[in-house]
N, C-alpha and C. Protein backbone atom coordinates (compact mmCIF):
# COMPACT_ATOMS: atom_id res chain seq x y z
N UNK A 1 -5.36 9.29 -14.19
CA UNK A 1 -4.53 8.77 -13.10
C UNK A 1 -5.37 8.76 -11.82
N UNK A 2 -5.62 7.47 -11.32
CA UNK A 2 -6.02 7.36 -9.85
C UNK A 2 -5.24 8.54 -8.73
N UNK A 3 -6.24 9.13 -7.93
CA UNK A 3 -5.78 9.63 -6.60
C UNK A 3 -5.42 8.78 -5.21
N UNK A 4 -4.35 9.03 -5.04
CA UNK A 4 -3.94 7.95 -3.55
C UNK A 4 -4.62 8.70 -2.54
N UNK A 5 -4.66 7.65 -1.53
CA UNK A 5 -5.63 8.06 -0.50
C UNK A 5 -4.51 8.69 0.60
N UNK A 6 -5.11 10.08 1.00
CA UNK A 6 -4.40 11.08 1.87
C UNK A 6 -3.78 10.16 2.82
N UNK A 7 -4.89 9.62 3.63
CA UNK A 7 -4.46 8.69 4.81
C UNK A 7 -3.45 7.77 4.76
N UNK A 8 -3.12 6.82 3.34
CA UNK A 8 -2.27 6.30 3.48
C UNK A 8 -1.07 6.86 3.15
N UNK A 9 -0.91 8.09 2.51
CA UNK A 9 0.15 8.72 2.12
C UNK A 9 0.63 9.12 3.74
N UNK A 10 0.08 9.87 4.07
CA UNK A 10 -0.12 10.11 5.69
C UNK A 10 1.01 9.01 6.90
N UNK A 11 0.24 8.09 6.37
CA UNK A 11 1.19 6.67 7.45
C UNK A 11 2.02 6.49 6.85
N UNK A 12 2.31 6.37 5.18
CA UNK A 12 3.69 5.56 4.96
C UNK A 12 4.81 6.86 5.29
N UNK A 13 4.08 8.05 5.29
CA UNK A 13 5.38 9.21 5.85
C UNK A 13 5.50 9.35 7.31
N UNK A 14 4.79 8.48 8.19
CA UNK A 14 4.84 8.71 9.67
C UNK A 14 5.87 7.01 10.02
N UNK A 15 5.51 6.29 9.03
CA UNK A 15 5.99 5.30 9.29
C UNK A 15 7.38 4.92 8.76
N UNK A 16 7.71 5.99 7.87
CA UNK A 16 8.99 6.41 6.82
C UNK A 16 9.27 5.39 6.24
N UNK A 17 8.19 5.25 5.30
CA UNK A 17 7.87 4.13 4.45
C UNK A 17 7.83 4.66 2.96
N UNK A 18 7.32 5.97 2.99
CA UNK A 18 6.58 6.80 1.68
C UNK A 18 7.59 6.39 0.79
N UNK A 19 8.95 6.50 0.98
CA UNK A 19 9.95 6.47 -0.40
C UNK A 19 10.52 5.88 -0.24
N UNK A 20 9.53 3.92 -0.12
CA UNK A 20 10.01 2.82 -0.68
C UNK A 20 8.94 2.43 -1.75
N UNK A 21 7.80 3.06 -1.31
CA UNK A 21 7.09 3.26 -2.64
C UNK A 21 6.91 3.90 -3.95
N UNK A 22 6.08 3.35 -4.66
CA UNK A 22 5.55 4.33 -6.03
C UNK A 22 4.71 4.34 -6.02
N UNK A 23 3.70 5.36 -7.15
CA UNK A 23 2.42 5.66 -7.18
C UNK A 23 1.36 4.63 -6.94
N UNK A 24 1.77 3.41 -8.12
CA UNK A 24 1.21 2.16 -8.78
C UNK A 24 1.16 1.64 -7.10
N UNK A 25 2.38 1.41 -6.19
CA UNK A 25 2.22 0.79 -5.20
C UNK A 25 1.05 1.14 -4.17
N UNK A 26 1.04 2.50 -3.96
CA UNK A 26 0.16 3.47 -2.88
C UNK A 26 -1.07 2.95 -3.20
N UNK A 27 -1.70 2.88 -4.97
CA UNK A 27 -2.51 2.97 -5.19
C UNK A 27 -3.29 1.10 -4.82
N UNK A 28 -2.05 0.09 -4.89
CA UNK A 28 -2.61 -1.28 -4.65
C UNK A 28 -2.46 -1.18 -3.18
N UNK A 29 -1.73 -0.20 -2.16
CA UNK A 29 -2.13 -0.28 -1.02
C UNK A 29 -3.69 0.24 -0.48
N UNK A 30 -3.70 1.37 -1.02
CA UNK A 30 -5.20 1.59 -0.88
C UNK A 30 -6.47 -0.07 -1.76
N UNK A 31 -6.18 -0.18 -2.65
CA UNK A 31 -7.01 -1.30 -2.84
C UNK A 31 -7.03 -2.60 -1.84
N UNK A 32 -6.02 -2.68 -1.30
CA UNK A 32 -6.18 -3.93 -0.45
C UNK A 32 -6.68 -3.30 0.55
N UNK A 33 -6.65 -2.36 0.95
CA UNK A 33 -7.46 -1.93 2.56
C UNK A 33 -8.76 -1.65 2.22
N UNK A 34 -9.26 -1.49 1.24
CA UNK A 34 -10.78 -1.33 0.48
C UNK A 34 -11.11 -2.54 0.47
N UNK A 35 -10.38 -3.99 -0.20
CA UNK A 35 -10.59 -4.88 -0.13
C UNK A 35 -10.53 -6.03 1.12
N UNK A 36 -9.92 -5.57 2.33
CA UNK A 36 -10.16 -6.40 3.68
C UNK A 36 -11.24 -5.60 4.75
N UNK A 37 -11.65 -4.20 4.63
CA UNK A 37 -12.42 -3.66 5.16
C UNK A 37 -13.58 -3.36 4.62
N UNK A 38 -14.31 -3.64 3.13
CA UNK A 38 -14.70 -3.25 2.29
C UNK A 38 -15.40 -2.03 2.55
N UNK A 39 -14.96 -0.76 2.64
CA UNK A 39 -15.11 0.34 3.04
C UNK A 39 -13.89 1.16 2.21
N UNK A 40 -13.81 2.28 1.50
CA UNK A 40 -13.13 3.41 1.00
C UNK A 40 -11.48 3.32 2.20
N UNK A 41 -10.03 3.54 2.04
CA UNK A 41 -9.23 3.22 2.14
C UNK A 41 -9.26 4.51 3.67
N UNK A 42 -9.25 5.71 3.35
CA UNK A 42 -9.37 6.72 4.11
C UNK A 42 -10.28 6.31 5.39
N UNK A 43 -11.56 6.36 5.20
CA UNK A 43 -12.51 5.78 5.55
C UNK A 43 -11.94 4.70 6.76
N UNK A 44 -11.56 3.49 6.20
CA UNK A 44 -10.89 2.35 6.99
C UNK A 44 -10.10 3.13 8.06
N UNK A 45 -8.83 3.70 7.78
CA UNK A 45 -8.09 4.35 8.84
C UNK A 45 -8.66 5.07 9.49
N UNK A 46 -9.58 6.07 9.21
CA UNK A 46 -10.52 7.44 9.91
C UNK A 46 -10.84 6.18 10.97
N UNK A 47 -11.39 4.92 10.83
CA UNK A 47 -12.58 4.60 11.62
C UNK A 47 -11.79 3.47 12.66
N UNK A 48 -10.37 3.53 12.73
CA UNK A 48 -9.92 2.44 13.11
C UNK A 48 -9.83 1.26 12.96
N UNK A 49 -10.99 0.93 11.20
CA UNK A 49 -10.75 -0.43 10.83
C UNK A 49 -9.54 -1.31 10.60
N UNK A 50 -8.48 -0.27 10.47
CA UNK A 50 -7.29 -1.03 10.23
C UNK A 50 -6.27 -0.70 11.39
N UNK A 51 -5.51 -1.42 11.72
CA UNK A 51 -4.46 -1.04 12.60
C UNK A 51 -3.34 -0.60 12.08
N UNK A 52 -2.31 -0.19 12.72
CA UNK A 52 -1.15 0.51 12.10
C UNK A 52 -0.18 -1.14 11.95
N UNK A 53 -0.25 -1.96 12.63
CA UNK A 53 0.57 -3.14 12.10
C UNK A 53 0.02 -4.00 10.78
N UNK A 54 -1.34 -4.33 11.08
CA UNK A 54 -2.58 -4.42 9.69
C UNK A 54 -1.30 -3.56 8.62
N UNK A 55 -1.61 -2.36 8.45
CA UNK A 55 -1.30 -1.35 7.56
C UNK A 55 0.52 -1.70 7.12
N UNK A 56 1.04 -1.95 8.10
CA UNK A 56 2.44 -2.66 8.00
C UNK A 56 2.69 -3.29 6.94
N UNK A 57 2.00 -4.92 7.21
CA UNK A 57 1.67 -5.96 6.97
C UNK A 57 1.30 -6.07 5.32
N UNK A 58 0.13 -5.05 5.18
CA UNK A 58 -0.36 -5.11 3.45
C UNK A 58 0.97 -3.96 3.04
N UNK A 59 1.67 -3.21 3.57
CA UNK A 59 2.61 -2.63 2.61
C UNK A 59 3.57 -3.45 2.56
N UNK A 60 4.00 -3.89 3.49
CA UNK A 60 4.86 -4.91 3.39
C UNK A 60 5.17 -6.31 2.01
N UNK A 61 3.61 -6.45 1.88
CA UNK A 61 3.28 -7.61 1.02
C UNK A 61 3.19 -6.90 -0.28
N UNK A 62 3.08 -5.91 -0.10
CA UNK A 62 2.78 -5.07 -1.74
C UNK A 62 4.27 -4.68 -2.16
N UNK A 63 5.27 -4.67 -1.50
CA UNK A 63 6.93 -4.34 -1.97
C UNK A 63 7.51 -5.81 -2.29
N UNK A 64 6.68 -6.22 -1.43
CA UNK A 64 7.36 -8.04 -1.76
C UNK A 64 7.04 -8.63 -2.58
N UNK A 65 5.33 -8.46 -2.99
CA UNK A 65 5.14 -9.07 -4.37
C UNK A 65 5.63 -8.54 -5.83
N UNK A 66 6.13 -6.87 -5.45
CA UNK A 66 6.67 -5.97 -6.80
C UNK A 66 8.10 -6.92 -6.76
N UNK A 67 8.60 -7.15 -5.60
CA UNK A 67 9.82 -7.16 -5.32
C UNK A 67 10.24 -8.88 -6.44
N UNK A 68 9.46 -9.39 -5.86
CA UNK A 68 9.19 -11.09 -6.12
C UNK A 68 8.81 -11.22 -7.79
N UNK A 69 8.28 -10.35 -8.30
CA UNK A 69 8.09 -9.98 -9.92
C UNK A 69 9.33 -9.50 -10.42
N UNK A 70 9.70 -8.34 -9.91
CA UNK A 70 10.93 -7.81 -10.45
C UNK A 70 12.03 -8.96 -10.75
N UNK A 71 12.53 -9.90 -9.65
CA UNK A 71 13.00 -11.23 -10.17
C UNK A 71 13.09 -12.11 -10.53
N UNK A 72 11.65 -12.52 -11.00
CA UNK A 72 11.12 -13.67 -12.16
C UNK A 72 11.06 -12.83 -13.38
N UNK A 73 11.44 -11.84 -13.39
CA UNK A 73 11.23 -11.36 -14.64
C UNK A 73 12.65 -11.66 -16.02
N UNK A 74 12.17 -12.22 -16.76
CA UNK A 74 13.61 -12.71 -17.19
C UNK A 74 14.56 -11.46 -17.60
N UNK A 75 15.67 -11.51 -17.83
CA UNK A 75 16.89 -10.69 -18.65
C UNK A 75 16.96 -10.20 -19.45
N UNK A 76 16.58 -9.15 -20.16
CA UNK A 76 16.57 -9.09 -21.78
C UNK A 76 17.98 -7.91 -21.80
N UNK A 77 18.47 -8.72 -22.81
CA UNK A 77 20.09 -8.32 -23.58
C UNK A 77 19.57 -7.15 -24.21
């Protein structure tokens, strides 16, 4: 099992965000901030690469795309 990154655990509980997430989520939030800063997720926040609305913004998009799956997903009886 992947480790989530302190820092973002950190903001989504300052931002009282933490428990709209799940693990799987934390863990594609840390990948997208690795992937727009290309720098380690912690790292990014330590250094101010990301902003706290930035940080918004990709959690935001990471509940919406679970969110947006969860309802294309068809019905099963």
């Amino acid at each position: 099992m992947l480790k989530v990154s302190v820092r973002v655990r950190e903001w989504l509980e300052l931002m009282g965000m933490l428990h709209l997430t799940t693990h799987d989520d934390r863990i594609a939030i840390d990948k997208e901030i690795e992937l727009r800063t290309g720098v380690y997720c912690d790292d990014a926040i330590e250094r101010g690469l990301i902003s706290k609305d930035e940080f918004e913004r990709i959690v935001r998009s990471i509940l919406d795309r679970k969110k947006k799956r969860k309802e294309a997903a068809p019905m099963v009886a």
